[in-house]
N, C-alpha and C. Protein backbone atom coordinates (compact mmCIF):
# COMPACT_ATOMS: atom_id res chain seq x y z
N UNK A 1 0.85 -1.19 0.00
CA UNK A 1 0.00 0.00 0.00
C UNK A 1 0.88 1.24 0.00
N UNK A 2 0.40 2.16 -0.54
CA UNK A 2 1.13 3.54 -0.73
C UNK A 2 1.19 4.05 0.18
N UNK A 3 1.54 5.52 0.47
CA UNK A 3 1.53 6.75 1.27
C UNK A 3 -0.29 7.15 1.73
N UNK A 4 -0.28 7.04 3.14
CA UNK A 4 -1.63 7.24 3.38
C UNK A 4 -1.25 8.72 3.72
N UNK A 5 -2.63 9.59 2.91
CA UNK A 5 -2.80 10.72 3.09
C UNK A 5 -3.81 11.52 4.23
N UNK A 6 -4.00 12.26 4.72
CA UNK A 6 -4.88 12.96 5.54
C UNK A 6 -6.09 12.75 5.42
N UNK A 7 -6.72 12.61 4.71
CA UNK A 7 -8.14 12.42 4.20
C UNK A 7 -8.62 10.91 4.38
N UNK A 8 -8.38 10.22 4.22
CA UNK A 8 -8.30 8.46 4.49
C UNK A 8 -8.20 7.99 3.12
N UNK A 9 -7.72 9.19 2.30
CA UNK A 9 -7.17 8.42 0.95
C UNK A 9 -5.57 7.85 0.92
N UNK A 10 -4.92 7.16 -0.15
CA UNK A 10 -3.93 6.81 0.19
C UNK A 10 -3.35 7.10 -1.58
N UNK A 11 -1.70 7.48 -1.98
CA UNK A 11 -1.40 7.31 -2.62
C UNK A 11 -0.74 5.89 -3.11
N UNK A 12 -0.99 5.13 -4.66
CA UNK A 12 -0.87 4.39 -4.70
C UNK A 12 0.75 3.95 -4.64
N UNK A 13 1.11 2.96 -4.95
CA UNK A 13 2.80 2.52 -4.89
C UNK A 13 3.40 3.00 -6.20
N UNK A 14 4.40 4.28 -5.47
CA UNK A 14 4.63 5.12 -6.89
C UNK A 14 6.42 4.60 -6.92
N UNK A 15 7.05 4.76 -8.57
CA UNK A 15 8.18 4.12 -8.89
C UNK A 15 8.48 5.05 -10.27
N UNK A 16 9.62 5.77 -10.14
CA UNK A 16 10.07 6.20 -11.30
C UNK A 16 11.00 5.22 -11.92
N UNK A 17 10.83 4.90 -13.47
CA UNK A 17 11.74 3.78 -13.90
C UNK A 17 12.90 4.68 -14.32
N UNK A 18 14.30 3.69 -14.28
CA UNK A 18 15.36 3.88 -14.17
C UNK A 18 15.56 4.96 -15.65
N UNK A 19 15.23 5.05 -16.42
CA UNK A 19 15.34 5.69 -17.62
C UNK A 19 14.58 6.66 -17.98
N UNK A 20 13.36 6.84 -16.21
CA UNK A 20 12.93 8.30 -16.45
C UNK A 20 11.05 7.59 -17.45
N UNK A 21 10.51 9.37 -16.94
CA UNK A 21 8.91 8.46 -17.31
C UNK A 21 8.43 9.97 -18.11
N UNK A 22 7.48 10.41 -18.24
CA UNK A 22 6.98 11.40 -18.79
C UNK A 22 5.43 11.56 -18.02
N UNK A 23 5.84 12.77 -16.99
CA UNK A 23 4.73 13.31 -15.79
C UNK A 23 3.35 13.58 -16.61
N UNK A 24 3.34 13.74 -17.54
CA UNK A 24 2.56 13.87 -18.58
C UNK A 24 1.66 12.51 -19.29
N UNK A 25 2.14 11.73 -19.37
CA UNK A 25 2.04 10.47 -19.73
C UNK A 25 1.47 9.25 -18.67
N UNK A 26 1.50 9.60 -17.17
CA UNK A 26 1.74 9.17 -15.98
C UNK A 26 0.01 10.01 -15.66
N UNK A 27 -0.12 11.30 -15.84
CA UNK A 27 -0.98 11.73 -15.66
C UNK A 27 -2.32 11.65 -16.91
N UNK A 28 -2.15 11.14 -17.66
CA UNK A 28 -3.41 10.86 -18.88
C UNK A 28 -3.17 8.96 -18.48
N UNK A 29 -2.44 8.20 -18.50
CA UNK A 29 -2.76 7.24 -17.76
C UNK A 29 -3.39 6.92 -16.31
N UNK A 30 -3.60 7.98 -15.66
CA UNK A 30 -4.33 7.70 -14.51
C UNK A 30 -5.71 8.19 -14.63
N UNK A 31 -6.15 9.51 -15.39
CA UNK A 31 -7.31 10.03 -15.72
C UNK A 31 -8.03 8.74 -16.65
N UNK A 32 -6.98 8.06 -17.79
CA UNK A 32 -7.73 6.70 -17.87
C UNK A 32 -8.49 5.61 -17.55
N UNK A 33 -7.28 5.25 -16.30
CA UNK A 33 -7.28 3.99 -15.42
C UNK A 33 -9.03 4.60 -14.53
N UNK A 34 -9.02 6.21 -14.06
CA UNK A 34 -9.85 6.60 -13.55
C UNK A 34 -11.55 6.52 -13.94
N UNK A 35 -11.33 6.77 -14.81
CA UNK A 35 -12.78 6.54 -16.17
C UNK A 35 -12.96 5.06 -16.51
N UNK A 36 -12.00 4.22 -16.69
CA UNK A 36 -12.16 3.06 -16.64
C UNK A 36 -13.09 2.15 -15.21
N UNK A 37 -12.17 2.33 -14.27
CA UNK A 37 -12.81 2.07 -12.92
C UNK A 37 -14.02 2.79 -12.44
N UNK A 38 -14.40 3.84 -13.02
CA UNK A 38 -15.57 4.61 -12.98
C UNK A 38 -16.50 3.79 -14.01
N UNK A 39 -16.63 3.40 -14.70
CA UNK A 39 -17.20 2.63 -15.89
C UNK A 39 -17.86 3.83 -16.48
N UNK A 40 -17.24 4.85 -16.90
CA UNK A 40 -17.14 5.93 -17.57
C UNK A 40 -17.54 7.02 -17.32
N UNK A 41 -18.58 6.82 -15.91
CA UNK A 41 -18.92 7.79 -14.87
C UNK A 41 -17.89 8.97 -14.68
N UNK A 42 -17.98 10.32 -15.28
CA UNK A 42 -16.68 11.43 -15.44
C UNK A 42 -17.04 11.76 -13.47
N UNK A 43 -18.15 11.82 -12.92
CA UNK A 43 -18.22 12.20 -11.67
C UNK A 43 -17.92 11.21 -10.42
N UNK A 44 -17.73 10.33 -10.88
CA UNK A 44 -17.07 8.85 -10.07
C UNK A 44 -15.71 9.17 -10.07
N UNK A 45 -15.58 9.04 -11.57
CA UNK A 45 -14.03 9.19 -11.76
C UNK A 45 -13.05 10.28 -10.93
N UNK A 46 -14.02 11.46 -11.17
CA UNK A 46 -13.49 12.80 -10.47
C UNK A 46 -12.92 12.93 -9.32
N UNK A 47 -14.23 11.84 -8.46
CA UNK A 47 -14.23 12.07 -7.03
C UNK A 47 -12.88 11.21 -6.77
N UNK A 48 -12.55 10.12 -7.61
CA UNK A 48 -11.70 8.97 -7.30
C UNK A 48 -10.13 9.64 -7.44
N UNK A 49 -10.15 10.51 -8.11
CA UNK A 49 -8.90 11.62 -8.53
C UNK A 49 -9.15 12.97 -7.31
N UNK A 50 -9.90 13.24 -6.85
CA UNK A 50 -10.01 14.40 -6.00
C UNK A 50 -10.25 15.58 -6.69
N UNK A 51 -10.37 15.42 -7.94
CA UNK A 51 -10.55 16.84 -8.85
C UNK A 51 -11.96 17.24 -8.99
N UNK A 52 -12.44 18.34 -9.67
CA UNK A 52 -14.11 18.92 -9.88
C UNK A 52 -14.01 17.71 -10.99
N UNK A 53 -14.98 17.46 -11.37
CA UNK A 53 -15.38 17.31 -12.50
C UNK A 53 -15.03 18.02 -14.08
N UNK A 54 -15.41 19.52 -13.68
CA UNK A 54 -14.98 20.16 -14.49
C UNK A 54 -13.25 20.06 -14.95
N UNK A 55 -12.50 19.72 -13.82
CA UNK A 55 -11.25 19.19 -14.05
C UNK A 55 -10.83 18.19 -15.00
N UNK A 56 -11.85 17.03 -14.72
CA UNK A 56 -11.23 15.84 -14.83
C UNK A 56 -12.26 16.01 -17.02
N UNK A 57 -13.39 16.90 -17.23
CA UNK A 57 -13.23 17.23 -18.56
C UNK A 57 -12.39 17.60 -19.40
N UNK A 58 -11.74 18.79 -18.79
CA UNK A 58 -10.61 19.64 -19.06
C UNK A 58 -9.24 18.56 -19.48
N UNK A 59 -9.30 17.63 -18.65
CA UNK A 59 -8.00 16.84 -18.72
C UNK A 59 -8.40 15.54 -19.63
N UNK A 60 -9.86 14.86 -19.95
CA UNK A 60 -10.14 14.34 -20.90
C UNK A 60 -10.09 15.01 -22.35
N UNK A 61 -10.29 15.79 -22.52
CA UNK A 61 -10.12 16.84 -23.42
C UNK A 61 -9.11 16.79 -24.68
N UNK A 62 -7.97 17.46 -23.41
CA UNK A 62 -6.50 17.59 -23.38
C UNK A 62 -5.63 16.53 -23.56
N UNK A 63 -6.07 15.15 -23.48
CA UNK A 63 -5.48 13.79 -23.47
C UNK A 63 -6.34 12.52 -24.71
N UNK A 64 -7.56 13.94 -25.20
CA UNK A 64 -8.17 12.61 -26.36
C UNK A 64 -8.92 11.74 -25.96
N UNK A 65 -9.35 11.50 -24.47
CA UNK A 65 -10.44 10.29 -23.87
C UNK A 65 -11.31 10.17 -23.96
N UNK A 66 -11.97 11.35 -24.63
CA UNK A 66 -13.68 11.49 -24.49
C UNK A 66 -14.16 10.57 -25.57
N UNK A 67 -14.91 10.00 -25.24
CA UNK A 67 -15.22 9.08 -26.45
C UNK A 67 -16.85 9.47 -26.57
N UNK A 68 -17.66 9.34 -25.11
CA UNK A 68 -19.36 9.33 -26.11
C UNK A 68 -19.14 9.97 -24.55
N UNK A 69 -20.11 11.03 -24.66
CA UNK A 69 -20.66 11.55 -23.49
C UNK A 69 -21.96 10.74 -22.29
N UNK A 70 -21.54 9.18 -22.18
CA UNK A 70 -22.53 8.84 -21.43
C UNK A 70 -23.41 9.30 -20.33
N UNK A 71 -22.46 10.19 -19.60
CA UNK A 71 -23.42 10.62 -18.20
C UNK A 71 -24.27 12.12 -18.37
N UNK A 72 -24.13 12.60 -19.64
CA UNK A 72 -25.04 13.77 -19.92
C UNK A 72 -26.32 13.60 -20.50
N UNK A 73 -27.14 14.48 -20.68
CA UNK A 73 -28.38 13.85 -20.96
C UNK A 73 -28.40 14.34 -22.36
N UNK A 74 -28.97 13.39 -23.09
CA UNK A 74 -28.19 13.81 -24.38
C UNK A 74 -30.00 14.77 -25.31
N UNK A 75 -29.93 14.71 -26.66
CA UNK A 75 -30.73 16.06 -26.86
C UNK A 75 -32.05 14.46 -27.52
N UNK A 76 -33.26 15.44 -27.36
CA UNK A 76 -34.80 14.34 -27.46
C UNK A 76 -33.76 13.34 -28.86
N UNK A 77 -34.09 12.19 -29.44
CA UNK A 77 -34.17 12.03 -30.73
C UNK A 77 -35.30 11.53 -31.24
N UNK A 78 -35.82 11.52 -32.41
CA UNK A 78 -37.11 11.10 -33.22
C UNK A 78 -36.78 10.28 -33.91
């Protein structure tokens, strides 16, 4: 188990590999892993990251994840 934080959350078991990682890369893989484990729920996901929501769009966005807007209500169709 990781670093337990103040909140009764815990960070998971973190490891920089020997040749170096890309913080960038590290961070659109977790907004993934996040939406995934959310089963695409962006407000599950959010809470599971600690960010608004509006965050965790912003960073789907920015990383290409959005695929279908499931949790919005989408417009009548006929």
């Amino acid at each position: 188990m990781g670093k337990a934080l103040p909140d009764g959350r815990s960070l998971p078991k973190l490891e920089i590999p020997e040749g170096g990682t890309s913080l960038e890369e590290v961070e659109r893989e977790l907004v993934d892993l996040a939406m995934t484990q959310a089963n695409g729920n962006q407000t599950h996901a959010a809470k599971l990251l600690d960010i608004s929501r509006d965050a965790l769009r912003y960073k789907l966005k920015k990383f290409g994840l959005i695929h279908v807007e499931e949790d919005e209500p989408s417009a009548a169709t006929s």
